[in-house]
PDB file of N, CA and C in Angstrom:
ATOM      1  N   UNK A   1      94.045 120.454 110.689  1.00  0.00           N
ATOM      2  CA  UNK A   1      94.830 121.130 109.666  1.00  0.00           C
ATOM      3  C   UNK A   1      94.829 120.258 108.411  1.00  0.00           C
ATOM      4  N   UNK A   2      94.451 120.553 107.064  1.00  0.00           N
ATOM      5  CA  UNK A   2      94.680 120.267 106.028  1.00  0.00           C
ATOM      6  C   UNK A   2      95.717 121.222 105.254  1.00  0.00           C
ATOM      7  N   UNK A   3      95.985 120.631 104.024  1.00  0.00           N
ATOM      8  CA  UNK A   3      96.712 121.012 102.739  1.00  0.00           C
ATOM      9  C   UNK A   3      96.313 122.475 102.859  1.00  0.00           C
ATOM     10  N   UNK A   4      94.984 122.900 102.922  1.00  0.00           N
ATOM     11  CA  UNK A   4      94.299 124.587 102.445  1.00  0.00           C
ATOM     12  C   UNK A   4      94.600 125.226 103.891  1.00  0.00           C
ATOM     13  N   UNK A   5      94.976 124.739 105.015  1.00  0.00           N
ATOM     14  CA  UNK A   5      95.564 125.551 106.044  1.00  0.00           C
ATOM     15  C   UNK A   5      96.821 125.407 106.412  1.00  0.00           C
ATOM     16  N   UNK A   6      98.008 124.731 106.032  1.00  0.00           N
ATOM     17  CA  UNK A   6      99.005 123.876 106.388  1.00  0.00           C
ATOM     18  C   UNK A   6      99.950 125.521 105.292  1.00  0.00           C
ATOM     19  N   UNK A   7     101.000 125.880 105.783  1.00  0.00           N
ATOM     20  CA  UNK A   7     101.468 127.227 105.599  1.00  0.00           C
ATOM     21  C   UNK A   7     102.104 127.056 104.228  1.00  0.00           C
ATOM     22  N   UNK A   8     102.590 127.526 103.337  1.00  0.00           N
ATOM     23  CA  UNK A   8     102.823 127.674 101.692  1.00  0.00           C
ATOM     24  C   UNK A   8     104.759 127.409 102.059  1.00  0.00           C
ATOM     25  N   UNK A   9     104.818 127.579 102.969  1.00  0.00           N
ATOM     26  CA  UNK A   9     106.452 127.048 103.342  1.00  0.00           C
ATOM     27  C   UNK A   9     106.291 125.935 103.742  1.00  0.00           C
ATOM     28  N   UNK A  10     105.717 125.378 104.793  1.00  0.00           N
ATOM     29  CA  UNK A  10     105.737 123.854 105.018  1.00  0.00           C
ATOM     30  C   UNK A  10     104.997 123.079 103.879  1.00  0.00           C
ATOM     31  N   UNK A  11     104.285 123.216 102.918  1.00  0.00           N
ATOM     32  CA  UNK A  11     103.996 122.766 101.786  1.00  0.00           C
ATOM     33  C   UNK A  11     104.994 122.476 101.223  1.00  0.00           C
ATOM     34  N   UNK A  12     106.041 123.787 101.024  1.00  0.00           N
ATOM     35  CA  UNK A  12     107.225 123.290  99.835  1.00  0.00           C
ATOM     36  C   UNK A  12     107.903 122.513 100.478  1.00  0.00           C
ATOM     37  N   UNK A  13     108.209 122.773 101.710  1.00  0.00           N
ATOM     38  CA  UNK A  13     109.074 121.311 101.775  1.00  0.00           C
ATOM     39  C   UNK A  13     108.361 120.011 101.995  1.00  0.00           C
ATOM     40  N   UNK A  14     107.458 120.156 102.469  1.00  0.00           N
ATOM     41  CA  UNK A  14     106.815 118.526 102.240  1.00  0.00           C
ATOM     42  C   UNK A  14     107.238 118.236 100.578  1.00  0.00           C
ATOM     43  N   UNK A  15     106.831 118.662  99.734  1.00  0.00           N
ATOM     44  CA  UNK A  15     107.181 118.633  98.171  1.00  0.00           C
ATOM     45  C   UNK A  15     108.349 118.384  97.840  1.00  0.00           C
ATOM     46  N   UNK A  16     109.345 119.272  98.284  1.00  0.00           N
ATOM     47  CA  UNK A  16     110.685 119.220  98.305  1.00  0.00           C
ATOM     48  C   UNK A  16     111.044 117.828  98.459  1.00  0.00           C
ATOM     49  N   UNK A  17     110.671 117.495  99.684  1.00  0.00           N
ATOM     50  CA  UNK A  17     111.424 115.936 100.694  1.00  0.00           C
ATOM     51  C   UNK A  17     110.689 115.077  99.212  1.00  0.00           C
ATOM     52  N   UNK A  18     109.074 114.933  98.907  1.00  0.00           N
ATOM     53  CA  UNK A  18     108.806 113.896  98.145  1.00  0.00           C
ATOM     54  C   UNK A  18     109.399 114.424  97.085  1.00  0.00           C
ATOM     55  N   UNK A  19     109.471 115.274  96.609  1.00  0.00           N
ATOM     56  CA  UNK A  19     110.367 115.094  94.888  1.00  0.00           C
ATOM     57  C   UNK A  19     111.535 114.350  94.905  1.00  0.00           C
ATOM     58  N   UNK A  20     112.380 114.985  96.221  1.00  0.00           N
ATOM     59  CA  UNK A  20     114.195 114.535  96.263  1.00  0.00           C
ATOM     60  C   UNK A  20     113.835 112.433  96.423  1.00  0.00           C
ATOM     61  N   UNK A  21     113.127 112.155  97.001  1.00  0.00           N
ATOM     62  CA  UNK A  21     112.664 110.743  97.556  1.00  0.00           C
ATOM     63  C   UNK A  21     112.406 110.016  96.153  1.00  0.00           C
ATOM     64  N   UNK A  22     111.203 110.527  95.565  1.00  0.00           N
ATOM     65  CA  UNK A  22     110.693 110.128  94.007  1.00  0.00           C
ATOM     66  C   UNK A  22     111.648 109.844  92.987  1.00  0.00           C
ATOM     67  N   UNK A  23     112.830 111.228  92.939  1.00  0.00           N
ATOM     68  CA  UNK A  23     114.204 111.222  92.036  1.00  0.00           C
ATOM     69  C   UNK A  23     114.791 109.907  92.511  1.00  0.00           C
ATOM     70  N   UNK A  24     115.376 109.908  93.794  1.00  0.00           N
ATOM     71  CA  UNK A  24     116.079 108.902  94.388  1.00  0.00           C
ATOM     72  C   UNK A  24     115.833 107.465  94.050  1.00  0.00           C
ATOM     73  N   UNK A  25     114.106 107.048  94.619  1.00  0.00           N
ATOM     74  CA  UNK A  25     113.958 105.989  94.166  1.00  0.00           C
ATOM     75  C   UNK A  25     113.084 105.618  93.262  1.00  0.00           C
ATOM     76  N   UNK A  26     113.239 106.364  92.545  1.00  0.00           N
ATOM     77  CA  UNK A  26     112.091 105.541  90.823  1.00  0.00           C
ATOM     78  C   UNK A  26     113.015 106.455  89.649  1.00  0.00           C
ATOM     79  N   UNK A  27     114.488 107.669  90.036  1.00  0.00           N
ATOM     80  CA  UNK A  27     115.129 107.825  88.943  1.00  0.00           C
ATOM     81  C   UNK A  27     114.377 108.662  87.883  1.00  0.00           C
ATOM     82  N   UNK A  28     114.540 109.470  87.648  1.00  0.00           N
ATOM     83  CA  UNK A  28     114.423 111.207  86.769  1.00  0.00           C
ATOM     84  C   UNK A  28     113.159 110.525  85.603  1.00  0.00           C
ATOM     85  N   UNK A  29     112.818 111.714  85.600  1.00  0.00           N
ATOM     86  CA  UNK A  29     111.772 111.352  84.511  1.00  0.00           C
ATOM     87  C   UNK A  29     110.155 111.693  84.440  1.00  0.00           C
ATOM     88  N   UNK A  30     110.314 111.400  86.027  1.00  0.00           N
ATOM     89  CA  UNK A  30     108.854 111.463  86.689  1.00  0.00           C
ATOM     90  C   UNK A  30     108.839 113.313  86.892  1.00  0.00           C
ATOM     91  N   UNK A  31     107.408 113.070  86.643  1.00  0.00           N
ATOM     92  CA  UNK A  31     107.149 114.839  86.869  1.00  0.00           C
ATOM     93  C   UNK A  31     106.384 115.034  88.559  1.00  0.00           C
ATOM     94  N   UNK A  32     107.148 115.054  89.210  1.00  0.00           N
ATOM     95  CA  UNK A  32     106.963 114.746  90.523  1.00  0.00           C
ATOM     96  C   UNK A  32     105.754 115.774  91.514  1.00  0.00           C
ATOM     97  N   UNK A  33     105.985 116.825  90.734  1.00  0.00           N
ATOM     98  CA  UNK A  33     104.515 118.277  91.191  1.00  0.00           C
ATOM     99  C   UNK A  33     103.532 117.493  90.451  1.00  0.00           C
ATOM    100  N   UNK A  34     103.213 117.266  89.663  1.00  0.00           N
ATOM    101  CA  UNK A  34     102.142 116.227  88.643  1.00  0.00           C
ATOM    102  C   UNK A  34     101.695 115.359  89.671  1.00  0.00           C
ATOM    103  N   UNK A  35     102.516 114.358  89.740  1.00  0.00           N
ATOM    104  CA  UNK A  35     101.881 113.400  90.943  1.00  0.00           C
ATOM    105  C   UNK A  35     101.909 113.767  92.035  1.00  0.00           C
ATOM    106  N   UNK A  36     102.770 114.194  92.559  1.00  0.00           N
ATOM    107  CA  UNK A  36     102.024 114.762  94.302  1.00  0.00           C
ATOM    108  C   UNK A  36     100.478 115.830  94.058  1.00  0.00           C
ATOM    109  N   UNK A  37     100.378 116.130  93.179  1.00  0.00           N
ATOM    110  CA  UNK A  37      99.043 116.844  93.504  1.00  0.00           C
ATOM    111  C   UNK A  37      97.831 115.655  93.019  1.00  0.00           C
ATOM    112  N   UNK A  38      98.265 114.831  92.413  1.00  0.00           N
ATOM    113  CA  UNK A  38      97.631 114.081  91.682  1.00  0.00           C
ATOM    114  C   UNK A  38      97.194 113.094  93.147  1.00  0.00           C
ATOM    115  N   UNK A  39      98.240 112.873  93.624  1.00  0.00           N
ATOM    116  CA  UNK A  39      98.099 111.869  94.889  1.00  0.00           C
ATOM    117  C   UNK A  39      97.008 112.465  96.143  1.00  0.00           C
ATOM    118  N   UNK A  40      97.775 113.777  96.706  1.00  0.00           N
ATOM    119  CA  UNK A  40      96.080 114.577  96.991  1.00  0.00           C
ATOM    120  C   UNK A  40      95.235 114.346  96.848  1.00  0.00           C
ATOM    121  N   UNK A  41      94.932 115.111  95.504  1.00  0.00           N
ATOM    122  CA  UNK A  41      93.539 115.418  94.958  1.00  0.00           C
ATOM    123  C   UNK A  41      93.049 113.501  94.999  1.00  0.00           C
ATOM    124  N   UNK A  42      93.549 112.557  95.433  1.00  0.00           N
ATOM    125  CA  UNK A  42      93.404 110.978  94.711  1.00  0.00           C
ATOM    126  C   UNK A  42      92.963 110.585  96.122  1.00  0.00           C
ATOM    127  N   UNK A  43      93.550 111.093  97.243  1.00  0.00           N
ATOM    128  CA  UNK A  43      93.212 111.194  99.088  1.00  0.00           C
ATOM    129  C   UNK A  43      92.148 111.671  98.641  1.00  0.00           C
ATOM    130  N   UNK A  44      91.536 113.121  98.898  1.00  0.00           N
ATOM    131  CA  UNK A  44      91.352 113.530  99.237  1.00  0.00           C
ATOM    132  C   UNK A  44      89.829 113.264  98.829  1.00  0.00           C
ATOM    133  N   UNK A  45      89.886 113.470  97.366  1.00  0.00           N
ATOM    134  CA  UNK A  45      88.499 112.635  96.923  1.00  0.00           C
ATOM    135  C   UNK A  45      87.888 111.304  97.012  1.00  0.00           C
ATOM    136  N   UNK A  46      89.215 110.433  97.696  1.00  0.00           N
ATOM    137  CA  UNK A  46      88.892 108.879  98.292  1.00  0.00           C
ATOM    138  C   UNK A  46      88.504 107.830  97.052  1.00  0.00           C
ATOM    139  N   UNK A  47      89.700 108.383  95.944  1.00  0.00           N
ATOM    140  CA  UNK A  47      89.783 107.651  94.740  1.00  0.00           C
ATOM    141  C   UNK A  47      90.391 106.076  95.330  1.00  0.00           C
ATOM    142  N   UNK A  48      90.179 105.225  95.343  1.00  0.00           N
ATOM    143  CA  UNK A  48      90.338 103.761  96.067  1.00  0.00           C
ATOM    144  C   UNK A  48      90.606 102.801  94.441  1.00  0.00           C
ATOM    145  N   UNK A  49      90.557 103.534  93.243  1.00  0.00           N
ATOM    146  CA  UNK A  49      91.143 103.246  91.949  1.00  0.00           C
ATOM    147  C   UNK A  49      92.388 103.216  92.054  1.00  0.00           C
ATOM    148  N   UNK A  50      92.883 104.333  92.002  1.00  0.00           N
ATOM    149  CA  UNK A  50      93.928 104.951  91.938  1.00  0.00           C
ATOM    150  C   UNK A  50      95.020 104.455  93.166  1.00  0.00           C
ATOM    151  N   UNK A  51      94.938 105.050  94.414  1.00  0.00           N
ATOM    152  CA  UNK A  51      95.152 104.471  95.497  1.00  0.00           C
ATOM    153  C   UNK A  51      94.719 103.358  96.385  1.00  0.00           C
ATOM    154  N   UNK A  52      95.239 102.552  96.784  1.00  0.00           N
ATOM    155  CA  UNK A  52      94.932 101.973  97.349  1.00  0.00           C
ATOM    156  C   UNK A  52      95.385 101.530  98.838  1.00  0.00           C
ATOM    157  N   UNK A  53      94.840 101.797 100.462  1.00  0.00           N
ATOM    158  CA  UNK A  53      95.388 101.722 101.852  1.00  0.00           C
ATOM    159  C   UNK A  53      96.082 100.237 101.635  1.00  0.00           C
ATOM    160  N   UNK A  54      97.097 100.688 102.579  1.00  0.00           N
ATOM    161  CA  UNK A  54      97.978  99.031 102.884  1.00  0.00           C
ATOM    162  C   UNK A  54      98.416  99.354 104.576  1.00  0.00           C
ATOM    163  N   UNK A  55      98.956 100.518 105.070  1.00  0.00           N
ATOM    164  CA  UNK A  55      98.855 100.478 106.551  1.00  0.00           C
ATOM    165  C   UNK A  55      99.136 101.354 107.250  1.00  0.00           C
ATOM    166  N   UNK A  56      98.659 101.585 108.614  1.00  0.00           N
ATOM    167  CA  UNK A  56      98.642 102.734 109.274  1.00  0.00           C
ATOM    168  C   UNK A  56      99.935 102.609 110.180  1.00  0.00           C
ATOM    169  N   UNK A  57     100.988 103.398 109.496  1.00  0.00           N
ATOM    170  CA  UNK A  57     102.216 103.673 110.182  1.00  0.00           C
ATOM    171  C   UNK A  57     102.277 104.474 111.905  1.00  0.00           C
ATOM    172  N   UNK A  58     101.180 105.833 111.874  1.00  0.00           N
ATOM    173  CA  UNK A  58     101.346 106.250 112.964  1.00  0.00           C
ATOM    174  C   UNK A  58     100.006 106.533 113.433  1.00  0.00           C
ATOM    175  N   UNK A  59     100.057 106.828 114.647  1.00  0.00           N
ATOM    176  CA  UNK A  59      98.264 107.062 115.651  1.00  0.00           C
ATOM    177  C   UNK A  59      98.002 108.379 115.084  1.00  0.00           C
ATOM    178  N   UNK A  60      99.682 109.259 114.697  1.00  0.00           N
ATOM    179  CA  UNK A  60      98.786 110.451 114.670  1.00  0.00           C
ATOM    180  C   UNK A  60      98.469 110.503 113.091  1.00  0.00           C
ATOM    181  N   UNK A  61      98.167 109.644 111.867  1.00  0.00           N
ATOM    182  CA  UNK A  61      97.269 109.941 110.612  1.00  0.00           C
ATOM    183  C   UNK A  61      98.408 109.748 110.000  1.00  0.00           C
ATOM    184  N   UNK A  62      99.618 109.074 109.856  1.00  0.00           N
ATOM    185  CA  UNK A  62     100.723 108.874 108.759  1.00  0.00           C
ATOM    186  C   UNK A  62     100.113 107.099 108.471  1.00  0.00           C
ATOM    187  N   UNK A  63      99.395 107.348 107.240  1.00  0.00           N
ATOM    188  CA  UNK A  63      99.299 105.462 106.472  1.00  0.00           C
ATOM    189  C   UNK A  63     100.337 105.626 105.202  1.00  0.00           C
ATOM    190  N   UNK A  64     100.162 104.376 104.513  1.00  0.00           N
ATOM    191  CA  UNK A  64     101.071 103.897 103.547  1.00  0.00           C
ATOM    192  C   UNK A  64     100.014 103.416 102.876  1.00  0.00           C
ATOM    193  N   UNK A  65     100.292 103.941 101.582  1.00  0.00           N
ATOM    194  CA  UNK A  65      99.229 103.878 100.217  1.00  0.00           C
ATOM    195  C   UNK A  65      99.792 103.337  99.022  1.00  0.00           C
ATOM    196  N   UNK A  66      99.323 102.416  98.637  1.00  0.00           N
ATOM    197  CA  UNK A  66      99.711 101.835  96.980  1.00  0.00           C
ATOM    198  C   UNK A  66      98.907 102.287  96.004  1.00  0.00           C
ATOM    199  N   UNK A  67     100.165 102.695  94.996  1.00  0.00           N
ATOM    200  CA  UNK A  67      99.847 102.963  93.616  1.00  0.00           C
ATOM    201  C   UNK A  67     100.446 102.921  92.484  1.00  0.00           C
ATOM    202  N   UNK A  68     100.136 102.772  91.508  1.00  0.00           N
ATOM    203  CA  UNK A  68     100.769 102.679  90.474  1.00  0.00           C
ATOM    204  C   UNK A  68     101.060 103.799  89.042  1.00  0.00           C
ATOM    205  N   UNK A  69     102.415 103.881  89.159  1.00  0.00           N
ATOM    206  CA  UNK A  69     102.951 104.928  88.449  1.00  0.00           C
ATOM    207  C   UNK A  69     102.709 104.851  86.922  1.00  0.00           C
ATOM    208  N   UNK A  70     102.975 106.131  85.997  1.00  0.00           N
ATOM    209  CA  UNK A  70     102.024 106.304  84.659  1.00  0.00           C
ATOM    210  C   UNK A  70     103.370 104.731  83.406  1.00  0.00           C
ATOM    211  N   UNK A  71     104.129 104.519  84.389  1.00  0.00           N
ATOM    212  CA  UNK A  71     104.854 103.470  83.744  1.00  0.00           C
ATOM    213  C   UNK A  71     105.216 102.183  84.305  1.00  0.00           C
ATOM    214  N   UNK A  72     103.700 102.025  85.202  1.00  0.00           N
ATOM    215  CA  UNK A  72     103.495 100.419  85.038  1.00  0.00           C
ATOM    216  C   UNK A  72     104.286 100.143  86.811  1.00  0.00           C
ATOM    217  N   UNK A  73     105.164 100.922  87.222  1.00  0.00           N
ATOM    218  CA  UNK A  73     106.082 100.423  88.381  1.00  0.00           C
ATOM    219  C   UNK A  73     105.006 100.803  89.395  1.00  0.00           C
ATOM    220  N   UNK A  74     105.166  99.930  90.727  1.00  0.00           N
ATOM    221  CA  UNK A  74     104.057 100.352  91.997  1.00  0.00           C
ATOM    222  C   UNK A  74     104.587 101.035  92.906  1.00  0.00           C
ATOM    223  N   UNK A  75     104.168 102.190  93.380  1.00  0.00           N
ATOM    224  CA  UNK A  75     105.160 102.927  94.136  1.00  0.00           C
ATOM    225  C   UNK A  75     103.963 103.048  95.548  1.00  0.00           C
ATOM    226  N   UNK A  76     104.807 103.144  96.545  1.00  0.00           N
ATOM    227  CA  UNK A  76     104.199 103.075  97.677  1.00  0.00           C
ATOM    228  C   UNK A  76     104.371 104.611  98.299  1.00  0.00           C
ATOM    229  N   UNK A  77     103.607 105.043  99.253  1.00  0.00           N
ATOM    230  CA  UNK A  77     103.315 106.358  99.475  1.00  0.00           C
ATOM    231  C   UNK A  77     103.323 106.563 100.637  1.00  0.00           C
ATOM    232  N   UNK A  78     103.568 107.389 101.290  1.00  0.00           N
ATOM    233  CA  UNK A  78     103.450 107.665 102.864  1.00  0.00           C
ATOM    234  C   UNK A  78     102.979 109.085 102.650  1.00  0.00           C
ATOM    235  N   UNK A  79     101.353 109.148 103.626  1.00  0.00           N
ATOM    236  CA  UNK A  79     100.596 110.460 103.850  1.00  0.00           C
ATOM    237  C   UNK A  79     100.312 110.606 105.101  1.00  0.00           C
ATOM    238  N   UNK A  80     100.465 111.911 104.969  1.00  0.00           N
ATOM    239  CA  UNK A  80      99.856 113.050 106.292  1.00  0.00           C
ATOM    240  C   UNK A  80      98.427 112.822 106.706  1.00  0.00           C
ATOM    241  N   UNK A  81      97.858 112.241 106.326  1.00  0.00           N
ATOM    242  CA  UNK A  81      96.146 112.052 106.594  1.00  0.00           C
ATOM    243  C   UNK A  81      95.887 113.151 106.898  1.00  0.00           C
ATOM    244  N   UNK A  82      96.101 114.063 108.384  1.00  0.00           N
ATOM    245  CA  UNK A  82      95.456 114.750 108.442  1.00  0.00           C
ATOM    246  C   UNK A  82      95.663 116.320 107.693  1.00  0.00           C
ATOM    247  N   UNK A  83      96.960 116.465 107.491  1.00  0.00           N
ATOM    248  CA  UNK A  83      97.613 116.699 106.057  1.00  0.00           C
ATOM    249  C   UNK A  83      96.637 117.157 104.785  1.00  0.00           C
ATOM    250  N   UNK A  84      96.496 115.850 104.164  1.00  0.00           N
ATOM    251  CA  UNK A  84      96.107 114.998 103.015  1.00  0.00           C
ATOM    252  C   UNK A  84      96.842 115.238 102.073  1.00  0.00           C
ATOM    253  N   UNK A  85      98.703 115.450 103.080  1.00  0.00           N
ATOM    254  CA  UNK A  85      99.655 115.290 101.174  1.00  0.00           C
ATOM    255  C   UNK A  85     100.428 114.169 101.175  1.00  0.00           C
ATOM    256  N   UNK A  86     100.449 113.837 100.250  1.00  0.00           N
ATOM    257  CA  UNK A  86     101.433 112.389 100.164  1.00  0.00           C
ATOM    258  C   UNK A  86     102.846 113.497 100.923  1.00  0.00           C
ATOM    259  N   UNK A  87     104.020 112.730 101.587  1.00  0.00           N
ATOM    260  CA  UNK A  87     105.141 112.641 102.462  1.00  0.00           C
ATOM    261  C   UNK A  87     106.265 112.061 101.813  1.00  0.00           C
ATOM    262  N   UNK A  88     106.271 110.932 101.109  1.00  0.00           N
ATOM    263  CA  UNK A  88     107.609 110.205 100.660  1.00  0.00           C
ATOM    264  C   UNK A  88     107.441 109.535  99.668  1.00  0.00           C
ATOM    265  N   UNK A  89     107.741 108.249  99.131  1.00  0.00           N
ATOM    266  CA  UNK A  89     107.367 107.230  98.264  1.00  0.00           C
ATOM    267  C   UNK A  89     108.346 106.102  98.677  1.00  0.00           C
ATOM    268  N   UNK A  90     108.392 105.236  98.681  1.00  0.00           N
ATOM    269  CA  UNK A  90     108.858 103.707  98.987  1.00  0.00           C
ATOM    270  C   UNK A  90     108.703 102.792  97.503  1.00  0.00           C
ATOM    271  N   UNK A  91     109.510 101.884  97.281  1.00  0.00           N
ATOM    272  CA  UNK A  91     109.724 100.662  96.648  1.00  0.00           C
ATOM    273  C   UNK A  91     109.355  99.832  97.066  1.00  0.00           C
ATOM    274  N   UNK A  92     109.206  98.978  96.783  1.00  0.00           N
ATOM    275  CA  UNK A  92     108.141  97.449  96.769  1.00  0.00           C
ATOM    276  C   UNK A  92     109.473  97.005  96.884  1.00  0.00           C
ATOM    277  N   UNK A  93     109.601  95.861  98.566  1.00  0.00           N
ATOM    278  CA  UNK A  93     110.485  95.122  99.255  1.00  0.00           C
ATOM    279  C   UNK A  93     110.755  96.472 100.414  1.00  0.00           C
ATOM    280  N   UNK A  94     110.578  97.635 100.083  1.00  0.00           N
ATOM    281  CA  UNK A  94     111.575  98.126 101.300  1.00  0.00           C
ATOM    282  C   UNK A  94     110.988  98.170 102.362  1.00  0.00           C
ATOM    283  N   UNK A  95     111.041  98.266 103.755  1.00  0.00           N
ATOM    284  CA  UNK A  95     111.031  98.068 105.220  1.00  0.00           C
ATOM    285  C   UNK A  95     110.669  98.907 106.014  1.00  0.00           C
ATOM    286  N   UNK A  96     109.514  99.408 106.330  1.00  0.00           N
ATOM    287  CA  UNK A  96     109.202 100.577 106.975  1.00  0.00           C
ATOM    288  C   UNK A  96     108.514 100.367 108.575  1.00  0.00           C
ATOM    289  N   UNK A  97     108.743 101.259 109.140  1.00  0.00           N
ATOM    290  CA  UNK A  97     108.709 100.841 110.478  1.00  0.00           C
ATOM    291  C   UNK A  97     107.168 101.481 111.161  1.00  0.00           C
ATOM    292  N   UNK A  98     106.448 100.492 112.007  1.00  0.00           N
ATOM    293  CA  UNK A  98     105.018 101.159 112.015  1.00  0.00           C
ATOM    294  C   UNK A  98     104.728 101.663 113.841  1.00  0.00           C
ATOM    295  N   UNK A  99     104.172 102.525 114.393  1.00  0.00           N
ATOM    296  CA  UNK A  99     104.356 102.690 115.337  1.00  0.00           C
ATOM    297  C   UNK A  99     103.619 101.550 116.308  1.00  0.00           C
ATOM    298  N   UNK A 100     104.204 100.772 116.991  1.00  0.00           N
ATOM    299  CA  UNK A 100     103.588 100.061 118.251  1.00  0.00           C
ATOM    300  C   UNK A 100     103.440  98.744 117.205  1.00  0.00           C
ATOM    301  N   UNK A 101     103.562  98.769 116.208  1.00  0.00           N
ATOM    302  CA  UNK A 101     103.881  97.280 115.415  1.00  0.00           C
ATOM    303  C   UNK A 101     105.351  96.735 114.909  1.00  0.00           C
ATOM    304  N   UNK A 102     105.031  95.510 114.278  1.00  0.00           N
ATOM    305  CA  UNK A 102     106.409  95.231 113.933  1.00  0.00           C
ATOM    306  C   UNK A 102     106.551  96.166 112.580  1.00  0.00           C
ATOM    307  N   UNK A 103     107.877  95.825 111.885  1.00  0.00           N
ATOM    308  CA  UNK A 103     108.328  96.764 110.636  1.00  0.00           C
ATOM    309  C   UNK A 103     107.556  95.436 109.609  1.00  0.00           C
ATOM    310  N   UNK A 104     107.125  96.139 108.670  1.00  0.00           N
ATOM    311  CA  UNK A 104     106.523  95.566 107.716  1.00  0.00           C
ATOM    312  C   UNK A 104     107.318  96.078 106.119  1.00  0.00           C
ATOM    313  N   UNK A 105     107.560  94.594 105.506  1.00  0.00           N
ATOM    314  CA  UNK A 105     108.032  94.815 104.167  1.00  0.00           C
ATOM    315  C   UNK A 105     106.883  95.102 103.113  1.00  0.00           C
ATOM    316  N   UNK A 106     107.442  96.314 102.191  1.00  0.00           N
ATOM    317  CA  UNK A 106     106.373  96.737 101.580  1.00  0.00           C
ATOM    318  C   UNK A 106     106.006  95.563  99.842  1.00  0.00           C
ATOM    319  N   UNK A 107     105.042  95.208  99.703  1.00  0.00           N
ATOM    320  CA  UNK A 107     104.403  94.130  99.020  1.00  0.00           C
ATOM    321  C   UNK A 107     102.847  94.535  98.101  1.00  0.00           C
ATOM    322  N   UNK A 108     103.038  94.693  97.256  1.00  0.00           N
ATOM    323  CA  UNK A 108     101.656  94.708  96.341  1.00  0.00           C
ATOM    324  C   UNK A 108     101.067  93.897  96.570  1.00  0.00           C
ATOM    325  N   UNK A 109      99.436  94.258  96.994  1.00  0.00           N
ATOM    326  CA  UNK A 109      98.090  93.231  97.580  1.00  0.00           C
ATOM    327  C   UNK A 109      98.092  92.665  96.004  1.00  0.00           C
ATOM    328  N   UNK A 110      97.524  91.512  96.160  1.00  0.00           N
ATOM    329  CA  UNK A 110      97.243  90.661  94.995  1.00  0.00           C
ATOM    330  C   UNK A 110      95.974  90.901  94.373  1.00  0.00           C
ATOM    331  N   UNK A 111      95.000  92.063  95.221  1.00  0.00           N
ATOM    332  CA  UNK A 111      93.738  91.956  94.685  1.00  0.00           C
ATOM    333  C   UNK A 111      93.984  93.136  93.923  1.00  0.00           C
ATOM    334  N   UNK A 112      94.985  94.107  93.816  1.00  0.00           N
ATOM    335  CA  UNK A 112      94.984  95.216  93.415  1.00  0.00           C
ATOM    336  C   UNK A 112      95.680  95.108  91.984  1.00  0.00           C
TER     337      UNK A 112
END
């Protein structure tokens, strides 16, 4: 199942959850349909510019992706892989829990 088979109701709320998440932690401003499709289309075409992998949260295709927002802040991402929609967004320091690993604090790679 991808994005083009995944039902036009479970779409909106995947959207829903990342907009309310995006507001929450990076604060109004952001045009949040803009970047979630942006983040997609950034999967999906295996833009490695734009995004960049940092770790595989679950067996079944949920990783955590770094990127950087159109104002400089790095926002971290949690996707559906098999999906291919971004899920949430995270802050740099916060604590996310990985399946069958320890919880890992989230940290911008230095090469990026």
């Amino acid at each position: 199942m991808n994005a083009m088979t995944a039902t036009a109701e479970s779409q909106r709320r995947i959207f829903n959850h990342f907009a309310k998440r995006l507001e929450e932690r990076f604060g109004g401003g952001l045009d949040a349909l803009t970047l979630w499709r942006a983040l997609a289309y950034a999967l999906a075409a295996e833009d490695w510019k734009l995004l960049r992998p940092v770790a595989r949260v679950s067996r079944s295709g949920r990783r955590i992706f770094v990127c950087r927002l159109a104002d400089g802040r790095w926002c971290f991402v949690l996707f559906d892989c098999p999906l291919g929609l971004p899920i949430t967004v995270f802050r740099e320091g916060m604590v996310i829990t990985r399946e069958g690993k320890p919880s890992l604090r989230l940290g911008v790679p230095r090469e990026f």
